[in-house]
C-alpha atoms as a PDB file:
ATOM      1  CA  UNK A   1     126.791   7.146 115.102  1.00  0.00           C
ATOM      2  CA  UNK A   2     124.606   9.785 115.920  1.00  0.00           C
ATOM      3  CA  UNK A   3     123.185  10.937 118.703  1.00  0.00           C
ATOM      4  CA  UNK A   4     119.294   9.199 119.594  1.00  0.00           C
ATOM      5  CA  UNK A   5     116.752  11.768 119.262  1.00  0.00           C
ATOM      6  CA  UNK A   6     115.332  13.386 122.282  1.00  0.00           C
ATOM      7  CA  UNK A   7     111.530  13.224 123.572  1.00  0.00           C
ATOM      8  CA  UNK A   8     109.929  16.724 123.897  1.00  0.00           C
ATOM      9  CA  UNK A   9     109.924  16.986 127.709  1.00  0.00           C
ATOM     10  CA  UNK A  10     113.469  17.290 128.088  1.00  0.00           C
ATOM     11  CA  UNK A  11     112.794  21.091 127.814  1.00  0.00           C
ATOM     12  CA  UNK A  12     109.279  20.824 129.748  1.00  0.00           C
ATOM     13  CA  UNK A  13     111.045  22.704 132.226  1.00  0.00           C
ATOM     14  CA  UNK A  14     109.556  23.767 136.000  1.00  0.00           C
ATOM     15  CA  UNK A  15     108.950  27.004 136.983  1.00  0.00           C
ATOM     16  CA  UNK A  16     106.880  30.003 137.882  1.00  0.00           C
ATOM     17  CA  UNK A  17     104.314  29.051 134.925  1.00  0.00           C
ATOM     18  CA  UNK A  18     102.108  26.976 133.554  1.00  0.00           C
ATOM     19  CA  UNK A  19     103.156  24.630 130.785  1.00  0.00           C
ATOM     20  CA  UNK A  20      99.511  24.390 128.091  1.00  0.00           C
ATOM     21  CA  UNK A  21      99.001  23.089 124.754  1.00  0.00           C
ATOM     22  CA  UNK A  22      97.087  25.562 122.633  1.00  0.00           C
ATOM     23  CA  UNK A  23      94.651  24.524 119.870  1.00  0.00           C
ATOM     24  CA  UNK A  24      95.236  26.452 117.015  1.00  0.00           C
ATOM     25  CA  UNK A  25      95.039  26.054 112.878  1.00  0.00           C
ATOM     26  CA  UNK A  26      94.731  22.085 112.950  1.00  0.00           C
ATOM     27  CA  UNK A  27      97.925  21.987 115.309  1.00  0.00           C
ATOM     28  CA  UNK A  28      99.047  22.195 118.876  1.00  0.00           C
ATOM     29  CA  UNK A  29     101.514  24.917 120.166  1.00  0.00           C
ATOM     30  CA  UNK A  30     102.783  24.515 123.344  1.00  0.00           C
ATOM     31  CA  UNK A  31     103.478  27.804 125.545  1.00  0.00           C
ATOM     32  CA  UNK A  32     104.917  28.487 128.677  1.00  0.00           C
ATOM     33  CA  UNK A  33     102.413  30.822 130.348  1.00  0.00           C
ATOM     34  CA  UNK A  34     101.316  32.834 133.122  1.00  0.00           C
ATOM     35  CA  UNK A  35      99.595  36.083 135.203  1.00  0.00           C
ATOM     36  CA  UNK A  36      96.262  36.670 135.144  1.00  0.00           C
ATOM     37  CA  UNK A  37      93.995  35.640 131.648  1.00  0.00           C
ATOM     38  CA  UNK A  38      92.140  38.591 132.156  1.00  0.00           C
ATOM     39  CA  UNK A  39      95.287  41.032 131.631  1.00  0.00           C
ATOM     40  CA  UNK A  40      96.714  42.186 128.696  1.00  0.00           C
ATOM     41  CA  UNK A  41      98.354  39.459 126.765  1.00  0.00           C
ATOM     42  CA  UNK A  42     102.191  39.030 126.119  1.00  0.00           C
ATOM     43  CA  UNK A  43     103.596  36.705 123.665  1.00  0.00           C
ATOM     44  CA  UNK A  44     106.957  35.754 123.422  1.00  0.00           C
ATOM     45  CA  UNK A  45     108.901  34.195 120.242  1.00  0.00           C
ATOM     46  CA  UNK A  46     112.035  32.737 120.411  1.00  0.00           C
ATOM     47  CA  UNK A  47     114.275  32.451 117.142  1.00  0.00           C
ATOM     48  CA  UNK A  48     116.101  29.984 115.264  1.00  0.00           C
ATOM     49  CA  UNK A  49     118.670  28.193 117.752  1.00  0.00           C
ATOM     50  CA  UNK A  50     116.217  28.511 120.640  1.00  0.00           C
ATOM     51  CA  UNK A  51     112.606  27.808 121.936  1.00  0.00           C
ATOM     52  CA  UNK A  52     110.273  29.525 124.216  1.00  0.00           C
ATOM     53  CA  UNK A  53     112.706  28.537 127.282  1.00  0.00           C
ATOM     54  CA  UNK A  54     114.821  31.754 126.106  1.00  0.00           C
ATOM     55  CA  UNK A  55     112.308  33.622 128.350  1.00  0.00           C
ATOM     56  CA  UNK A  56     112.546  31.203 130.956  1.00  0.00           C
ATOM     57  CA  UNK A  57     113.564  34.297 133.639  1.00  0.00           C
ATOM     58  CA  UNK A  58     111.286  37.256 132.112  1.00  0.00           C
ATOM     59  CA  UNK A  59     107.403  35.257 131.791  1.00  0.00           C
ATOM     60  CA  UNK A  60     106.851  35.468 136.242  1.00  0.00           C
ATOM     61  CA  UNK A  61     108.591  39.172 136.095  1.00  0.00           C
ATOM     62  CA  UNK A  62     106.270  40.524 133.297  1.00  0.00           C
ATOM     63  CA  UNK A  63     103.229  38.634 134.992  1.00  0.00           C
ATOM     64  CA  UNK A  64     104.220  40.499 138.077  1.00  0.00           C
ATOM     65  CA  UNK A  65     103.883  43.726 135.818  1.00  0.00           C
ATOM     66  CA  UNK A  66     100.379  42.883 135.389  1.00  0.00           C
ATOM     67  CA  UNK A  67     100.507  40.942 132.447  1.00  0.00           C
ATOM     68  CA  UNK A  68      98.874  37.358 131.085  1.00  0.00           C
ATOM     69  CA  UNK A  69     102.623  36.115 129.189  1.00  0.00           C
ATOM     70  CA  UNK A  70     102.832  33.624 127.017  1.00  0.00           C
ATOM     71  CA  UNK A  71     106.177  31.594 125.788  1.00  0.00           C
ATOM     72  CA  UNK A  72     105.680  30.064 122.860  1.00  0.00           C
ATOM     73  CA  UNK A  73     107.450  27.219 120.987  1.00  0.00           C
ATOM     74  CA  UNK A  74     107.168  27.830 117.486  1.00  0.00           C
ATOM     75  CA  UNK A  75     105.861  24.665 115.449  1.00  0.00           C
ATOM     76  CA  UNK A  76     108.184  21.907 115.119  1.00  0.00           C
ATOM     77  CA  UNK A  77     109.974  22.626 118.280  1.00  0.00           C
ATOM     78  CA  UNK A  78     110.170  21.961 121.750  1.00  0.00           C
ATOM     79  CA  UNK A  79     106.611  20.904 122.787  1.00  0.00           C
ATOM     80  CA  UNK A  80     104.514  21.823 119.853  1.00  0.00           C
ATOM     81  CA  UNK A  81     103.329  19.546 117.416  1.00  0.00           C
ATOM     82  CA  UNK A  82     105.980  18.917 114.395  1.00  0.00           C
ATOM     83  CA  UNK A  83     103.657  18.166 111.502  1.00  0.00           C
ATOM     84  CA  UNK A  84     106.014  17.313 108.284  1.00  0.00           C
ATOM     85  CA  UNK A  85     106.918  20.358 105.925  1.00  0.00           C
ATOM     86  CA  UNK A  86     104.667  21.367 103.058  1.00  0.00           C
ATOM     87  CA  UNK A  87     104.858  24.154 100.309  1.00  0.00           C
ATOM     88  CA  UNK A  88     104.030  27.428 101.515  1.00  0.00           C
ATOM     89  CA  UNK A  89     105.602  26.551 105.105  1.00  0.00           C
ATOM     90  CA  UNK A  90     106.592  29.853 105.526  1.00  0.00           C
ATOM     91  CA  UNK A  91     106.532  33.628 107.129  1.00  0.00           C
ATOM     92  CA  UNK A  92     102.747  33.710 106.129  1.00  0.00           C
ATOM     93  CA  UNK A  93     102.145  30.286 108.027  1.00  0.00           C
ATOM     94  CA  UNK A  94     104.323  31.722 111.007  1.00  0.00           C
ATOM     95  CA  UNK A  95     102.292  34.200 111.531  1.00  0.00           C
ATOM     96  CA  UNK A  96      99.315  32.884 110.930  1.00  0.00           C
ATOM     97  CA  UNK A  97     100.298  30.465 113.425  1.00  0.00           C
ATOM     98  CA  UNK A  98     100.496  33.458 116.292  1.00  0.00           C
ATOM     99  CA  UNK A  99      97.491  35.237 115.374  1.00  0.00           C
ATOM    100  CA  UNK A 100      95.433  32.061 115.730  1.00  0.00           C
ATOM    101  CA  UNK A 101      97.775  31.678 119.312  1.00  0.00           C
ATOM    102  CA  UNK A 102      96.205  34.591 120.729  1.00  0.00           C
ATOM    103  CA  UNK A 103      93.129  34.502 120.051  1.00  0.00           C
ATOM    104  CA  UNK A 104      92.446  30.712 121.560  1.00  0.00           C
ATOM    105  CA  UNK A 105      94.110  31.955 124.404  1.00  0.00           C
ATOM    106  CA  UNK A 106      90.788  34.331 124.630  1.00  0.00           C
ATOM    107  CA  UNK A 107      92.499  37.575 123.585  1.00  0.00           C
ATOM    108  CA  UNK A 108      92.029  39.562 120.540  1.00  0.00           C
ATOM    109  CA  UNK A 109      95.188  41.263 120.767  1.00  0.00           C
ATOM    110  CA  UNK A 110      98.764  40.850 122.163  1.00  0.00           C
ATOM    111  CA  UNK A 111     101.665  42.989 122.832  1.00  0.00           C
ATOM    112  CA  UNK A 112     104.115  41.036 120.485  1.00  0.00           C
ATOM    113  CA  UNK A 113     107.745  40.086 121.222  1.00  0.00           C
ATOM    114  CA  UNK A 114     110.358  38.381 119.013  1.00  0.00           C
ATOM    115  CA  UNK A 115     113.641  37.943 119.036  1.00  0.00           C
ATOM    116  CA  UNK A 116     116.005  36.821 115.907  1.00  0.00           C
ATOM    117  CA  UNK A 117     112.996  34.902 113.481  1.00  0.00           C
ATOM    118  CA  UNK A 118     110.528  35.762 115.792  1.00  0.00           C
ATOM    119  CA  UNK A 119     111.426  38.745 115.242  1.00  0.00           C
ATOM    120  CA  UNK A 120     110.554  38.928 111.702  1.00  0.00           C
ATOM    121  CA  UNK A 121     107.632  36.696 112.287  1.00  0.00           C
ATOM    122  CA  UNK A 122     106.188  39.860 115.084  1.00  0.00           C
ATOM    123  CA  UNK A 123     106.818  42.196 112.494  1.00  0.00           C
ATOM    124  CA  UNK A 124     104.761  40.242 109.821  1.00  0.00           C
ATOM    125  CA  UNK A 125     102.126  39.751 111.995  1.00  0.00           C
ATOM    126  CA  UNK A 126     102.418  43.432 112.925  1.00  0.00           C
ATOM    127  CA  UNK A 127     101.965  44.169 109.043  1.00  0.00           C
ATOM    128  CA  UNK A 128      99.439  41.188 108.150  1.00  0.00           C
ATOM    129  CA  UNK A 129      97.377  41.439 111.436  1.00  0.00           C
ATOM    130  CA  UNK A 130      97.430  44.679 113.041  1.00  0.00           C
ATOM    131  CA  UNK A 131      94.276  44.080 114.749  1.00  0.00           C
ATOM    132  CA  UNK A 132      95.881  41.231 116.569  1.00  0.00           C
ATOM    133  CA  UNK A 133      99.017  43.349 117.510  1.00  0.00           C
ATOM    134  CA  UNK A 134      98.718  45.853 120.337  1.00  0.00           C
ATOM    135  CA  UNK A 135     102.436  46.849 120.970  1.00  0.00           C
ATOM    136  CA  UNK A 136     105.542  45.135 119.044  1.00  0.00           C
ATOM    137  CA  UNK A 137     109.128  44.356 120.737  1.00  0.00           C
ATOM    138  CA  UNK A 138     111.797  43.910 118.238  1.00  0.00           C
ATOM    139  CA  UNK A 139     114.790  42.399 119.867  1.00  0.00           C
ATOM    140  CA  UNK A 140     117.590  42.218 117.762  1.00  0.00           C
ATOM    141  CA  UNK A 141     115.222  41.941 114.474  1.00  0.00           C
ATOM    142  CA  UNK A 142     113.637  43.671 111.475  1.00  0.00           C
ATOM    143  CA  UNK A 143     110.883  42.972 108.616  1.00  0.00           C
ATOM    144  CA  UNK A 144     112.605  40.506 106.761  1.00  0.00           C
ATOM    145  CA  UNK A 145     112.814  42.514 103.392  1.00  0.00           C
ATOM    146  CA  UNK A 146     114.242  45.018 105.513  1.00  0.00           C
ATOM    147  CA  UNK A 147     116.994  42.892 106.503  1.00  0.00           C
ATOM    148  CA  UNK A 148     117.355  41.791 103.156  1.00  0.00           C
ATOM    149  CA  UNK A 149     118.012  45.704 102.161  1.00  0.00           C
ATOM    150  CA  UNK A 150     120.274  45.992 104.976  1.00  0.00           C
ATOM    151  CA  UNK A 151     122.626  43.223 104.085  1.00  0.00           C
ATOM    152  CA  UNK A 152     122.941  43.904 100.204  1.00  0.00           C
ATOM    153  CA  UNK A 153     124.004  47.747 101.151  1.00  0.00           C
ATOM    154  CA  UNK A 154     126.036  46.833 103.621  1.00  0.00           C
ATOM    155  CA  UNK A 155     127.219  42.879 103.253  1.00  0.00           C
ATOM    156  CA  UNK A 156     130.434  43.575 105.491  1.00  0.00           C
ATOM    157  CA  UNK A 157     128.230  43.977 108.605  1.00  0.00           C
ATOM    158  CA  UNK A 158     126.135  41.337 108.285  1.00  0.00           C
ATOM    159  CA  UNK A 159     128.166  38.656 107.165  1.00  0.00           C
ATOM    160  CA  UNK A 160     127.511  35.927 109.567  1.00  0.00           C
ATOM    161  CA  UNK A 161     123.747  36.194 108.428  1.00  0.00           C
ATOM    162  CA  UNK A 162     124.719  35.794 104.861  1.00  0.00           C
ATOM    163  CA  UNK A 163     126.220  32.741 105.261  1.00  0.00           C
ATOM    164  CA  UNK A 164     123.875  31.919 108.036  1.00  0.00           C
ATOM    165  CA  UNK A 165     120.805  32.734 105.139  1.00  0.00           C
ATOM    166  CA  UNK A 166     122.830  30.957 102.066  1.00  0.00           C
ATOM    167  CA  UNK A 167     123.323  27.785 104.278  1.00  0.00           C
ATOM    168  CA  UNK A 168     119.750  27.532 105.432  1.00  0.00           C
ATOM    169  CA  UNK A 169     118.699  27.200 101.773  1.00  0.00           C
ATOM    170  CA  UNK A 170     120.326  23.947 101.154  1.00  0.00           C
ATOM    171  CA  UNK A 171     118.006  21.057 101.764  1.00  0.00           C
ATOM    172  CA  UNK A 172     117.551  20.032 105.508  1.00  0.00           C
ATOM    173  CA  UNK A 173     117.888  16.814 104.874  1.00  0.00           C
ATOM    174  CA  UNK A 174     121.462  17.198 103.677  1.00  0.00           C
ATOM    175  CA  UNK A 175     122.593  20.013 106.835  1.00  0.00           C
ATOM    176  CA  UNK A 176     121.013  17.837 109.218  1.00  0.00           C
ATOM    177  CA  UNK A 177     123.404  14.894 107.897  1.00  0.00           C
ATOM    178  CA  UNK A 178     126.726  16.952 108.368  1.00  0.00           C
ATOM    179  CA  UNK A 179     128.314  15.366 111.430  1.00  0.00           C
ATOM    180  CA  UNK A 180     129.154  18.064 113.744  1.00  0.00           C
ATOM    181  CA  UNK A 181     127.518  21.218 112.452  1.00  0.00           C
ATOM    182  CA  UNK A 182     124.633  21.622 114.579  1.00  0.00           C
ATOM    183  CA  UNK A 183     127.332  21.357 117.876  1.00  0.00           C
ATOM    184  CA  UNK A 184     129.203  24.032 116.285  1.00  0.00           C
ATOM    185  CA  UNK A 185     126.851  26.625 114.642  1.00  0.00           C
ATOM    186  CA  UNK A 186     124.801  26.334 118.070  1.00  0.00           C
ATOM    187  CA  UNK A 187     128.227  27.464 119.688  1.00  0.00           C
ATOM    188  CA  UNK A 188     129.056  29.837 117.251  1.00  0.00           C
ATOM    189  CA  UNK A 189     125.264  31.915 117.046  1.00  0.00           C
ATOM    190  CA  UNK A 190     125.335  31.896 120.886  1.00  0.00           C
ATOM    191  CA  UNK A 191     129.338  33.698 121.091  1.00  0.00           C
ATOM    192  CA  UNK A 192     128.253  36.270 117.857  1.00  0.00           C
ATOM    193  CA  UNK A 193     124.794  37.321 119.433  1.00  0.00           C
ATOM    194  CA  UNK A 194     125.693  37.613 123.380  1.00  0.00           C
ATOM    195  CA  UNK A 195     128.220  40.329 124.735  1.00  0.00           C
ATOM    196  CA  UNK A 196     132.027  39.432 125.585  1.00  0.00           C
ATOM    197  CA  UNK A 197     131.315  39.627 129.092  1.00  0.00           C
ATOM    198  CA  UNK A 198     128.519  37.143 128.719  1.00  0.00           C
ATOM    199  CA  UNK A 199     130.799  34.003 127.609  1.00  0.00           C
ATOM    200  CA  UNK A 200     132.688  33.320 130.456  1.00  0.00           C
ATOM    201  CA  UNK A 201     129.373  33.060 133.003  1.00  0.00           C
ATOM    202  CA  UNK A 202     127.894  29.809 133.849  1.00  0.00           C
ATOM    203  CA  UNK A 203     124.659  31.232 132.488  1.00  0.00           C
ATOM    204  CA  UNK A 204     126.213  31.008 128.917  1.00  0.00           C
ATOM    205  CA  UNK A 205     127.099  27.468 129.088  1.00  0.00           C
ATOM    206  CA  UNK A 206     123.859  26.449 130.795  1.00  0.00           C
ATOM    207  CA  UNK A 207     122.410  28.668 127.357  1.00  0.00           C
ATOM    208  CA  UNK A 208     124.331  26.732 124.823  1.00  0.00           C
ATOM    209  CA  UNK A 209     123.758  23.163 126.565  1.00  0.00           C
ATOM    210  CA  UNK A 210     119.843  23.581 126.700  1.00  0.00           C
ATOM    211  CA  UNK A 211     119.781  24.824 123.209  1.00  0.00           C
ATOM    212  CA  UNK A 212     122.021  22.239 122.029  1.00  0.00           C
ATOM    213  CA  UNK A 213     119.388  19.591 123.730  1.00  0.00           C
ATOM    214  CA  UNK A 214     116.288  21.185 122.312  1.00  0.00           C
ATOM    215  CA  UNK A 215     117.811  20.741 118.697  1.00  0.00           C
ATOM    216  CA  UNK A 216     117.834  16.884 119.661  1.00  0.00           C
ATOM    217  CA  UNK A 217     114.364  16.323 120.115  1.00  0.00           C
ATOM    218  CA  UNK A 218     112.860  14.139 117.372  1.00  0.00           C
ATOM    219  CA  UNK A 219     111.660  15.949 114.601  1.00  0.00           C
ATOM    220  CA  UNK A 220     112.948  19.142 115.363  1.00  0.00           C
ATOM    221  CA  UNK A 221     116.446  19.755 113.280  1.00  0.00           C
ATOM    222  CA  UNK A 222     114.463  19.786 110.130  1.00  0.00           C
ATOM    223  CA  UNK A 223     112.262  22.417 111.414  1.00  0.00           C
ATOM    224  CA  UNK A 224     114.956  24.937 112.696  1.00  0.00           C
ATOM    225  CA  UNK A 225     116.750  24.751 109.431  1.00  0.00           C
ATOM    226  CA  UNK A 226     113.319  25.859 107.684  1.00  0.00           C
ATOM    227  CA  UNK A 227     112.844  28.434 110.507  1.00  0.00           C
ATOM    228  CA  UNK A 228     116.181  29.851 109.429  1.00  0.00           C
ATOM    229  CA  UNK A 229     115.123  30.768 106.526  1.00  0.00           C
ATOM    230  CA  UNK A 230     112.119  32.917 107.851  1.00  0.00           C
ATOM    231  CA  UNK A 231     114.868  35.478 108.503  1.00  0.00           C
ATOM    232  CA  UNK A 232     115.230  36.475 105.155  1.00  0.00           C
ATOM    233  CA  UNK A 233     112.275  35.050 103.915  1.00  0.00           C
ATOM    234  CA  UNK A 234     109.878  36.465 100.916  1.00  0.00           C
ATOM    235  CA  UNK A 235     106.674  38.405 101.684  1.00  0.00           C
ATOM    236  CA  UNK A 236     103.824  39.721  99.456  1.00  0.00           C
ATOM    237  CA  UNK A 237     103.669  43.213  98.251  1.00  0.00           C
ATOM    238  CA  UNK A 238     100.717  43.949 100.049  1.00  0.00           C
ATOM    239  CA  UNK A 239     102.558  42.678 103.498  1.00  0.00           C
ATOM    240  CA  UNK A 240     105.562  44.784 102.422  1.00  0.00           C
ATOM    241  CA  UNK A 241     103.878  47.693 101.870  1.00  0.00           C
ATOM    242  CA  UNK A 242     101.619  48.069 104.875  1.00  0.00           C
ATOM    243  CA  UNK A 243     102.761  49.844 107.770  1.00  0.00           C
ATOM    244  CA  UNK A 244     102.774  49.166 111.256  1.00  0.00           C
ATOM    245  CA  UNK A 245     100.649  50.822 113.509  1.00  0.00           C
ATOM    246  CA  UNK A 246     101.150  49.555 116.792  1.00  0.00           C
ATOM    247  CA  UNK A 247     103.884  51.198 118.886  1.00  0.00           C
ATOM    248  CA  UNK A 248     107.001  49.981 118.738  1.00  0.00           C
ATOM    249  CA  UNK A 249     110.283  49.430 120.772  1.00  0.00           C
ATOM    250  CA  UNK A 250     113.528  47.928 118.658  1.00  0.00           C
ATOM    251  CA  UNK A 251     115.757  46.540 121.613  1.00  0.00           C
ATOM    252  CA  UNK A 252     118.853  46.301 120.214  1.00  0.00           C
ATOM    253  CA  UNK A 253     122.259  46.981 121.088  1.00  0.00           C
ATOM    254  CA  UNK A 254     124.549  50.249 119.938  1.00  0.00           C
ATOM    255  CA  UNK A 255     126.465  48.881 116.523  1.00  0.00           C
ATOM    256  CA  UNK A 256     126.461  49.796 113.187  1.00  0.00           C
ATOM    257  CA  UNK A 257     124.507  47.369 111.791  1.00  0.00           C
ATOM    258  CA  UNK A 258     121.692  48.007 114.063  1.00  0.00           C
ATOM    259  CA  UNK A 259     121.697  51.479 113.651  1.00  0.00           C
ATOM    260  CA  UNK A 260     121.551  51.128 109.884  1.00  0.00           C
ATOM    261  CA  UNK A 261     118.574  48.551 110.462  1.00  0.00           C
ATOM    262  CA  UNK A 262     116.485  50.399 112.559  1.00  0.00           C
ATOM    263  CA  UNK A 263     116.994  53.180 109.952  1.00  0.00           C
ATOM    264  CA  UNK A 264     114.763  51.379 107.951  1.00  0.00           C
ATOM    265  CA  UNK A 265     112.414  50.109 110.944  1.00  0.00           C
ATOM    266  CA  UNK A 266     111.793  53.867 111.832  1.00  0.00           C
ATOM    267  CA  UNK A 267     110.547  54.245 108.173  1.00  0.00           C
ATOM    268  CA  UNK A 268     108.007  51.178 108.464  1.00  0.00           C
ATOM    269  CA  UNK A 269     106.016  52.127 111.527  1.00  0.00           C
ATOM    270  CA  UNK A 270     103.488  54.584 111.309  1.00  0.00           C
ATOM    271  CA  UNK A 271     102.836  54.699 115.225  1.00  0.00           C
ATOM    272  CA  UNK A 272     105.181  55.582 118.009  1.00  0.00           C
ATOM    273  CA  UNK A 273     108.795  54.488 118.037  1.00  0.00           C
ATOM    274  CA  UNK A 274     111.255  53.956 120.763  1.00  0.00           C
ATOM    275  CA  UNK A 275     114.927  52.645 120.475  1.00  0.00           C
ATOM    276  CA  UNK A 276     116.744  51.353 123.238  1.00  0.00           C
ATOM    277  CA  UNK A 277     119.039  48.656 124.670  1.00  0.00           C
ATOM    278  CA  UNK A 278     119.623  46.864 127.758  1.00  0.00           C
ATOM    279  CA  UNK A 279     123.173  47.942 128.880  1.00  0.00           C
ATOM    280  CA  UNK A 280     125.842  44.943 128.812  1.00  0.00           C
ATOM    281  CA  UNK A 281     124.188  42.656 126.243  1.00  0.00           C
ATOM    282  CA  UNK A 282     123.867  42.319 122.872  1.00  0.00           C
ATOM    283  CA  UNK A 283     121.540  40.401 120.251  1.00  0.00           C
ATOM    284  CA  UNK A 284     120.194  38.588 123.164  1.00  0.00           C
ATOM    285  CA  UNK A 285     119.373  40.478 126.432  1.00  0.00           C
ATOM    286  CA  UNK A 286     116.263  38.626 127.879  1.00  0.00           C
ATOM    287  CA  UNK A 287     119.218  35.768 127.926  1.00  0.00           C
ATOM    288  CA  UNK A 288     122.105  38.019 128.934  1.00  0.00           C
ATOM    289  CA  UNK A 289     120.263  40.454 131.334  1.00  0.00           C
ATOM    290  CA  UNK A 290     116.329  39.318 131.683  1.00  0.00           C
ATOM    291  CA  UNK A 291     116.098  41.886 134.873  1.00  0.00           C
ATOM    292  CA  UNK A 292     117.201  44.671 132.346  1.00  0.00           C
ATOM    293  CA  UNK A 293     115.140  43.611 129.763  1.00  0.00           C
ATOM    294  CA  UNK A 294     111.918  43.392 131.943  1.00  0.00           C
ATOM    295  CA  UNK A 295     112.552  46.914 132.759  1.00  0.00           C
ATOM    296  CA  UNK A 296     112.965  47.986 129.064  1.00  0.00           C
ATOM    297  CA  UNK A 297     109.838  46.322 127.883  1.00  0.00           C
ATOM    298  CA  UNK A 298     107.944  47.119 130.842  1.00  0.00           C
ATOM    299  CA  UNK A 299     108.789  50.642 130.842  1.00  0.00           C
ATOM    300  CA  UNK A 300     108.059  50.954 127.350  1.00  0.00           C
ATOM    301  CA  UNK A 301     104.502  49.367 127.410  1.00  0.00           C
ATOM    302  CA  UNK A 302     103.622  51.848 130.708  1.00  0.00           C
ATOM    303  CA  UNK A 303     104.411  54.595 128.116  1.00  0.00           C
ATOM    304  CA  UNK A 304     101.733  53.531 125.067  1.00  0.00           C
ATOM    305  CA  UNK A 305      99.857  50.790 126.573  1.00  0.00           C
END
């Protein structure tokens, strides 16, 4: 039998923040936030296999920076609304969904940071909206087309996105039926994206066990397949072709497929670049290290902010 779903507060979590539902596009997004609303605002996307609680341990450090932060479940998980699925559910509607974020949360720009599909939804908002994009953080991510580029040249180091990208397509009604697969794919995404040293902490299994119990709440499997498929997902020419302005830091770690990647990042931004990584980690480092990764991305937006 399977499991019973799971209401939405089981990740309403306590903490150095406020937890607010924002009014945006005919929907409700919840965020984590906090700081000052008169400071520069920070917004934070999670990715597929997560929610905004992957920056539980950075929001009160960057508030302390001098920043308004906001952690943001994307729609359909966590504590945002989970309206059902309709055609053109996609990137565009992602985005869409942010820019509307911040500006009922009284700002009419944001320093933009997303990690894995949010990610790829910052950097089409970066493209789509530059007005509403004051700095960009790419964490582990690239422009989805880029991505798309990156894996065809160079399939044997990105294989585990392949198949994650192939699988994603198949109807969510069928994946969501497979007993057993969302236990093991959360286990398996969590060991691929952290560093070695990483798996044997407590903070890893606390990770996967919160993760696993977001992906239980009612309504929500259905919506994390579809968000897998933002990582690869289609844009319009116009969106492809536009480059961004803002400055930009790609926080990634020191491996061959990143390096290839941010090859083709460079070649999209038009502004300042920076490349970095937080020492020790991997895909995930506001997980794995958030004290490094405050430091990165504070450092970074003392430089062009």
């Amino acid at each position: 039998m399977a499991d019973a779903p799971l209401s939405p507060s089981v990740v309403e979590l306590p903490g150095p923040f406020e937890h607010v539902l924002v009014h945006t596009r005919g929907l409700r997004l919840h965020a984590a936030v906090a700081g000052d609303p008169a400071a520069p605002l920070i917004v934070l996307l999670h990715g597929s296999f997560g929610g905004w609680f992957d920056y539980l341990d950075v929001i009160a450090p960057l508030a302390e920076g001098g920043f308004h932060v906001a952690a943001v479940d994307a729609r359909g998980y966590g504590l945002s609304d989970k309206p059902p699925a309709v055609a053109g559910d996609d990137l565009r509607t992602a985005a869409g969904d942010i820019a509307g974020l911040i500006l009922a949360l009284g700002h009419d720009d944001a320093v933009v940071v997303g990690s894995d599909t949010g990610g790829s939804v910052a950097w089409a908002l970066a493209s789509a909206y530059p007005e509403r994009v004051s700095a960009l953080v790419s964490v582990a991510a690239a422009f989805p087309s880029d991505l798309r580029r990156a894996m065809l040249t160079r399939p044997w180091s990105f294989a585990w996105m392949i198949a994650r990208s192939l699988v994603s397509r198949a109807p969510s009604s069928l994946l969501t039926r497979i007993p057993g697969l969302m236990t093991v794919t959360y286990r398996r995404q969590l060991l691929l994206n952290t560093a070695p040293g990483f798996h044997s902490s407590r903070r890893f299994d606390d990770t996967l066990q919160l993760r696993r119990t977001a992906a239980r709440i009612g309504r929500a499997p259905a919506a994390i397949v579809r968000n897998n498929r933002l990582l690869t997902s289609a844009v319009t020419p116009r969106w492809a072709s536009e480059k961004v302005t803002a400055p930009t830091l790609l926080l990634e770690p020191a491996l061959p497929a990143w390096r290839h990647l941010n090859a083709l990042s460079r070649a999209r931004v038009a502004g300042p670049v920076e490349v970095t990584g937080v020492p020790g980690t991997k895909n995930l480092p506001q997980i794995e290290d958030p004290s490094g990764f405050v430091t990165a991305v504070l450092g970074f937006l003392g430089r062009h902010l």
